[in-house]
Protein backbone atom coordinates (compact mmCIF):
# COMPACT_ATOMS: atom_id res chain seq x y z
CA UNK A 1 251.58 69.84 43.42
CA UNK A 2 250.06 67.99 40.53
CA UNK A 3 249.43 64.23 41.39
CA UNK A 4 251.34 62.23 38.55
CA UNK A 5 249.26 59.95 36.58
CA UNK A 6 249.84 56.17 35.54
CA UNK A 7 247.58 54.82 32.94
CA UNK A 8 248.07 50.62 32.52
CA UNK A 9 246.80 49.11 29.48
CA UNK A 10 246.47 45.15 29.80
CA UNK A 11 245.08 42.04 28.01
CA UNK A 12 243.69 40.02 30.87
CA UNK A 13 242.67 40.17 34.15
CA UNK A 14 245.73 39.11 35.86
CA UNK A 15 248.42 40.38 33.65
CA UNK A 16 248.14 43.59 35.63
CA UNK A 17 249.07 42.03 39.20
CA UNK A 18 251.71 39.50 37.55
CA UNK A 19 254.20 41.80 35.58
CA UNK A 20 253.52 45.32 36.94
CA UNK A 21 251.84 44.73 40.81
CA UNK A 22 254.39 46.06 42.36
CA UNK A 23 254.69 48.96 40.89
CA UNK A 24 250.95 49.85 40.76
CA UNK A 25 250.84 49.49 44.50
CA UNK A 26 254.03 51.68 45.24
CA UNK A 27 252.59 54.43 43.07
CA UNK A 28 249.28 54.10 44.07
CA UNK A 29 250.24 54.44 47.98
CA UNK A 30 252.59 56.97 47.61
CA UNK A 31 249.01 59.08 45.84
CA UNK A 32 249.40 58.97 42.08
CA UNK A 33 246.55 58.40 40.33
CA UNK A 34 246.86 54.87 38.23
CA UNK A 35 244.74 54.00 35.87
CA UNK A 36 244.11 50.47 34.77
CA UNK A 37 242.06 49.79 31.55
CA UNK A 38 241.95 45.87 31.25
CA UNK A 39 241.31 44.46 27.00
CA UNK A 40 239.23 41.57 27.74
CA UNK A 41 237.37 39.40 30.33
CA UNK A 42 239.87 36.56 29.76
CA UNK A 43 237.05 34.28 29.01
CA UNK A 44 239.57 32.06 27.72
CA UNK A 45 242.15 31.26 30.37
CA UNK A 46 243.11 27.85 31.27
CA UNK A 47 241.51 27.30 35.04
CA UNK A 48 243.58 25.40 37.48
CA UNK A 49 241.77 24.73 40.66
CA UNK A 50 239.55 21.48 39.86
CA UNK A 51 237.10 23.26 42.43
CA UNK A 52 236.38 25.86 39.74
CA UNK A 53 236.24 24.28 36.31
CA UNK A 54 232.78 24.76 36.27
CA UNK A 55 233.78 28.13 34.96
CA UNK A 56 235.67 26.62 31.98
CA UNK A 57 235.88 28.83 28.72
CA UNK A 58 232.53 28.98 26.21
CA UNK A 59 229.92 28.07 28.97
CA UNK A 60 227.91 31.13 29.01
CA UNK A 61 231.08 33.36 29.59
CA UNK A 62 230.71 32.78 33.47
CA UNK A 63 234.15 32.69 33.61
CA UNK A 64 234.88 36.13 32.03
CA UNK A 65 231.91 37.21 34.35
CA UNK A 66 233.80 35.53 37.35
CA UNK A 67 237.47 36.96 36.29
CA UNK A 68 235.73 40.34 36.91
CA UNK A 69 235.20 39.72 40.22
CA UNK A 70 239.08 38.41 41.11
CA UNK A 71 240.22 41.63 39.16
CA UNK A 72 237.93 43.74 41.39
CA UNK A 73 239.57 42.39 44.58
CA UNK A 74 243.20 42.33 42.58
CA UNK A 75 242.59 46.34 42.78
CA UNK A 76 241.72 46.39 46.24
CA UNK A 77 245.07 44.79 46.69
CA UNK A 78 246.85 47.27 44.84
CA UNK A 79 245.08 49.75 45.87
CA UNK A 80 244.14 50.77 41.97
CA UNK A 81 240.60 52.73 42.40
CA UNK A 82 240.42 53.45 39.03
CA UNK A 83 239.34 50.60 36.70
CA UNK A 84 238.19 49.89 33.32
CA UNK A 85 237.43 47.62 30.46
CA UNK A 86 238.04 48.81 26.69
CA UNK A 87 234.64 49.80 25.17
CA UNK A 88 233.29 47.79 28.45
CA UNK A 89 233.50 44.71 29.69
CA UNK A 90 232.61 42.14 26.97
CA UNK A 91 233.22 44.34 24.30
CA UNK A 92 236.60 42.78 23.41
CA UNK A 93 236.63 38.96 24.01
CA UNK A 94 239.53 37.18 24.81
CA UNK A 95 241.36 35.44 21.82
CA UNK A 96 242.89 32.50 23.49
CA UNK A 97 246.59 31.67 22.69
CA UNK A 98 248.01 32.14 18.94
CA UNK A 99 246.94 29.53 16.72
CA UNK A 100 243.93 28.65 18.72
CA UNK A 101 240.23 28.43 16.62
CA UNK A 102 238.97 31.34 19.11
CA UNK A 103 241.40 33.80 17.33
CA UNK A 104 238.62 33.60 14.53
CA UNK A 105 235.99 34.61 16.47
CA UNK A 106 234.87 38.43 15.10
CA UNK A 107 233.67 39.21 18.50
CA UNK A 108 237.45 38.33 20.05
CA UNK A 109 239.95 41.52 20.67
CA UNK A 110 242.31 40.18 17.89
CA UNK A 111 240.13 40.43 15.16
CA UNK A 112 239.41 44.03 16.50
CA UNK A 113 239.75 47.21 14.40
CA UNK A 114 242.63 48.80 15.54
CA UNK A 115 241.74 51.76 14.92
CA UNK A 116 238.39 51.64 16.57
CA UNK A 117 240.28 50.04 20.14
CA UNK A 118 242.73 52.87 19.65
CA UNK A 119 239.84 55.62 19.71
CA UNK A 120 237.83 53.80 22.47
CA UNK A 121 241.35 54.26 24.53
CA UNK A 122 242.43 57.79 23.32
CA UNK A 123 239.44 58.99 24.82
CA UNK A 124 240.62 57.55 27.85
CA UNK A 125 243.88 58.88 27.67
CA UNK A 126 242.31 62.63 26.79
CA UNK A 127 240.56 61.88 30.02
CA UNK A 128 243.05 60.47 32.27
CA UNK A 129 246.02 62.70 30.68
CA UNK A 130 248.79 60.36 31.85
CA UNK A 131 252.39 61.45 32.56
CA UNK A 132 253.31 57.45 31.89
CA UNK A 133 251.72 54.50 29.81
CA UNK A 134 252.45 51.14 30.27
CA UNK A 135 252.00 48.24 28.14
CA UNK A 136 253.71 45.51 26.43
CA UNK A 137 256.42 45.49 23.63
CA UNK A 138 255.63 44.12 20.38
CA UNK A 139 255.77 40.92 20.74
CA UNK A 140 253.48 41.22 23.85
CA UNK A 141 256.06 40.05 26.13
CA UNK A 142 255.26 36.35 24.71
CA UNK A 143 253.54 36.06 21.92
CA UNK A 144 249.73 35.87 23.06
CA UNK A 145 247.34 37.74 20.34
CA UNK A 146 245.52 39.79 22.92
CA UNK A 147 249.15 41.09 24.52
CA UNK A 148 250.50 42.05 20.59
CA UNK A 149 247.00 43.55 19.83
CA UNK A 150 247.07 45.60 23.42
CA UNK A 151 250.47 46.73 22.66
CA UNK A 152 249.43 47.88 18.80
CA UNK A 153 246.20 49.57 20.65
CA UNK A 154 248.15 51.45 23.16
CA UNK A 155 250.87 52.90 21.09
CA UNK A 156 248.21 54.24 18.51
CA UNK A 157 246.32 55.67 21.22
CA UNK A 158 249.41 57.47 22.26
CA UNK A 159 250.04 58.73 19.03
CA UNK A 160 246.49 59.80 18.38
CA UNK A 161 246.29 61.50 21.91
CA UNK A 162 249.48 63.51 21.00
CA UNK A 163 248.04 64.51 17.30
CA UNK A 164 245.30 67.35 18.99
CA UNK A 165 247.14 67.78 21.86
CA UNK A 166 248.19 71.40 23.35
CA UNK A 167 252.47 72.18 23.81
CA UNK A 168 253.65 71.07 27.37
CA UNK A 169 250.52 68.53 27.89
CA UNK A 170 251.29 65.28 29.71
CA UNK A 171 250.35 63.90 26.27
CA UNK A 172 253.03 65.72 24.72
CA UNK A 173 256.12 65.33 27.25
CA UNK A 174 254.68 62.19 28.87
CA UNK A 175 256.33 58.67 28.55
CA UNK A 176 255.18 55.27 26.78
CA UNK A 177 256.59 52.11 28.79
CA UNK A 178 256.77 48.61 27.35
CA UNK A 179 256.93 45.67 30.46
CA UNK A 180 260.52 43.87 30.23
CA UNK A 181 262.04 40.98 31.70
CA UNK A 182 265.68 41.84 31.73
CA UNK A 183 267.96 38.02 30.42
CA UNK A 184 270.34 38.70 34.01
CA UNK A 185 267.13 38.83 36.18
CA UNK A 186 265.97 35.62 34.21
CA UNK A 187 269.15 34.03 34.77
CA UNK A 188 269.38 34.47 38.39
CA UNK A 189 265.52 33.50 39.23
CA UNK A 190 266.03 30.05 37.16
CA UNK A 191 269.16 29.42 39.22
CA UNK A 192 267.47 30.39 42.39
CA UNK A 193 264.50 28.04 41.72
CA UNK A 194 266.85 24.86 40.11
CA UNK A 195 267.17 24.17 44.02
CA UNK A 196 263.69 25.40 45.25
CA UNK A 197 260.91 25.35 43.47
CA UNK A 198 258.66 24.13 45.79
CA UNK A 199 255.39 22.55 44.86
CA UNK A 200 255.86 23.46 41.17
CA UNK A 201 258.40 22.13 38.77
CA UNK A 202 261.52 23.63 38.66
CA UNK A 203 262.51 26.11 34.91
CA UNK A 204 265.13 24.92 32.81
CA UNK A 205 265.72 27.90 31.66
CA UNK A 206 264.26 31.34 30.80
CA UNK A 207 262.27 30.69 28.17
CA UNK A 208 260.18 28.07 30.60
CA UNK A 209 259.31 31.48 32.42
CA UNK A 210 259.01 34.60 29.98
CA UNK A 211 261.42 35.63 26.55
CA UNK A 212 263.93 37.51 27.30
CA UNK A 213 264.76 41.18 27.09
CA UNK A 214 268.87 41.99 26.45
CA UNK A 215 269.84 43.94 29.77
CA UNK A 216 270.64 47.60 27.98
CA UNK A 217 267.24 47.77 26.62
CA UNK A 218 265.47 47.90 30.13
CA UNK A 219 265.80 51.34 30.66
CA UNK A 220 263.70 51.53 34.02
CA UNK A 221 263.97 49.50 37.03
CA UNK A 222 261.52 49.63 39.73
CA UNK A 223 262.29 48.81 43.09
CA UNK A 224 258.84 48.21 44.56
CA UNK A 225 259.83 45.50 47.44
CA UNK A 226 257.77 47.57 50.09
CA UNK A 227 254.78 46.41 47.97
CA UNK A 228 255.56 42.89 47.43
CA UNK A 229 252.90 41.61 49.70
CA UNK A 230 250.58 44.05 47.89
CA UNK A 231 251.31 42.35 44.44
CA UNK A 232 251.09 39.02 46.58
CA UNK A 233 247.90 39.42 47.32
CA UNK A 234 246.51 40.35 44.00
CA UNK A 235 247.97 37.68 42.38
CA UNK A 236 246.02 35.51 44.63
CA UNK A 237 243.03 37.29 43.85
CA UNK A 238 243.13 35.52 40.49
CA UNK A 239 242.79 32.35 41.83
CA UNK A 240 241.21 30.28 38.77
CA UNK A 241 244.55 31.76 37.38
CA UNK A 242 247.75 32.14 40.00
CA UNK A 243 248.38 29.25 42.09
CA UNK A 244 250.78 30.98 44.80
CA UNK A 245 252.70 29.16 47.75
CA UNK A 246 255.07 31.40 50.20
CA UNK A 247 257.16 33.61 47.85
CA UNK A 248 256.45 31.57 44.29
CA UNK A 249 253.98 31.30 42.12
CA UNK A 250 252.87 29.07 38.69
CA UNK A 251 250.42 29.53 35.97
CA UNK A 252 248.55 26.28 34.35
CA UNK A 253 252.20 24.47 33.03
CA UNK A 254 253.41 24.42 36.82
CA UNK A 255 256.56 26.06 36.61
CA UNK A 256 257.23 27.89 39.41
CA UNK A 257 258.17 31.66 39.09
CA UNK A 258 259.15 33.76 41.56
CA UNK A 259 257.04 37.08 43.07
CA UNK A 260 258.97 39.56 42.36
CA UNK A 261 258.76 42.99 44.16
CA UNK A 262 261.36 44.51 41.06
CA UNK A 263 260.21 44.95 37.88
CA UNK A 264 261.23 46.34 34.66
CA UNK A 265 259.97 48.31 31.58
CA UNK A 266 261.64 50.17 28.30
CA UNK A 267 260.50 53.63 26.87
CA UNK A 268 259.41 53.05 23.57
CA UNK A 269 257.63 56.16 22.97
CA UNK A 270 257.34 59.79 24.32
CA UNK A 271 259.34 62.71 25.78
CA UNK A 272 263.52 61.88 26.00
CA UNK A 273 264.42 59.83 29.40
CA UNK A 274 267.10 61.18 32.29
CA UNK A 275 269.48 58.77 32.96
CA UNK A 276 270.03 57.54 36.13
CA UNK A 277 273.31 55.42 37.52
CA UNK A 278 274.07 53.14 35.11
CA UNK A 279 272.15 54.51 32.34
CA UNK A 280 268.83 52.91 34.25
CA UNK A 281 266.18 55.07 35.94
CA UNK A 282 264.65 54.27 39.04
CA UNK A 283 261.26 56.48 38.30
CA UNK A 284 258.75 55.89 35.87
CA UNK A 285 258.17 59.69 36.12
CA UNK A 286 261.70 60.89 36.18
């Protein structure tokens, strides 16, 4: 039987244990092959430990140097063998957040070619031959440059992979997946955490944790709660990052969020989908 193959295209270090852990560790231990190619270094993320702001953004990249390291033990976690940078690491530099002076820099993936990133990963996907790709939606689940510019990236790739390739290749029949988060599953965490947030501050509402995604268009959910301590434990990999306590985490504004060992994603390009109950599939790969 032909192992299925899950290629992961994300902006940061980190973004791959927060919004799609889960299900990287439940595919990779039941022996797919998943793929993670990783945009930037994240050389500008906001550090929260005060025991490593020595690393803070623009001195000498060591932080992008360091982030390299927490991703390499975020993998272990997963159990993700297979990992790469775009064009290699510190080819693409992390933007910072939209409207921020480093989305001018020439050097940072925002101001990349799209074309060029889209070749750099197309040879990767001729490579890999996925039966899925993730990535984000348009938006980039919230806005940030490098998350838009990943999703634009990806779905060219796609596209370009599918231009020379053969009839019944995985590039052909295989499935493009955008990350969700589902306004229900939104709804429920902020009402969970109104009365326990603990160490971080409690959301007010969904848009303190991530926009919202209308329920019908999540097409797949993932039920990946075997693995939860898997995506636990990469998340705390990124520690200058991920500040986790128990079963919550927070980012740099302190709002807690919880870990979630469900998680969500819409088809928005490839072969047609088979419904499952509901309308929902359960399988990336069904």
């Amino acid at each position: 039987m032909t192992a299925r193959r899950l290629l992961l295209v994300h902006a940061h270090p980190d973004d791959e244990s927060i919004v799609t852990g889960a299900t990287m560790a439940k595919y990779a231990a039941e022996g797919a092959e998943v793929v993670l190619v990783t945009c930037t270094r994240g050389e500008e993320g906001e550090i929260i430990p005060a025991g490593l702001a020595h690393l803070g953004p623009d001195r000498d990249d060591t932080l992008g140097e360091h982030r390299i390291g927490e991703l390499d033990k975020a993998c272990v976690a997963l159990g993700v063998r297979d990992h790469r940078f775009l064009g290699g690491a510190g080819r693409y530099r992390d933007s910072g957040m939209m409207g921020a002076a480093t989305n001018e820099r020439p050097d940072c993936f925002w101001q990349a070619d799209v074309e060029e990133a889209a070749h750099l990963l197309t040879e990767i996907v001729r490579e890999v031959r996925p039966h899925v790709m993730i990535t984000y939606d348009d938006n980039g689940g919230y806005g940030h440059p490098d998350h838009i510019q990943a999703h634009r990236v990806a779905v060219r790739a796609f596209e370009k992979a599918a231009e020379r390739a053969l009839p019944g290749s995985p590039w052909r029949t295989g499935k493009l997946y955008a990350v969700v988060q589902p306004q229900s599953a939104l709804e429920e965490s902020v009402e969970r955490l109104r009365f326990g947030p603990g160490p971080f501050t409690a959301p007010r509402t969904t848009d303190d944790i991530a926009p919202a995604t209308a329920d019908h268009l999540a097409t797949v959910r993932v039920d990946a709660s075997a693995h939860w301590a898997a995506k636990a434990l990469a998340m705390r990999a990124h520690a200058t990052q991920i500040s986790v306590e128990g079963e919550l985490f927070a980012l740099s504004n302190g709002v807690a969020q919880e870990i979630r060992g469900v998680e969500y994603f819409m088809q928005i390009g490839g072969s047609a989908a088979r419904r499952g109950t509901g309308g929902v599939e359960s399988d990336l790969f069904v």
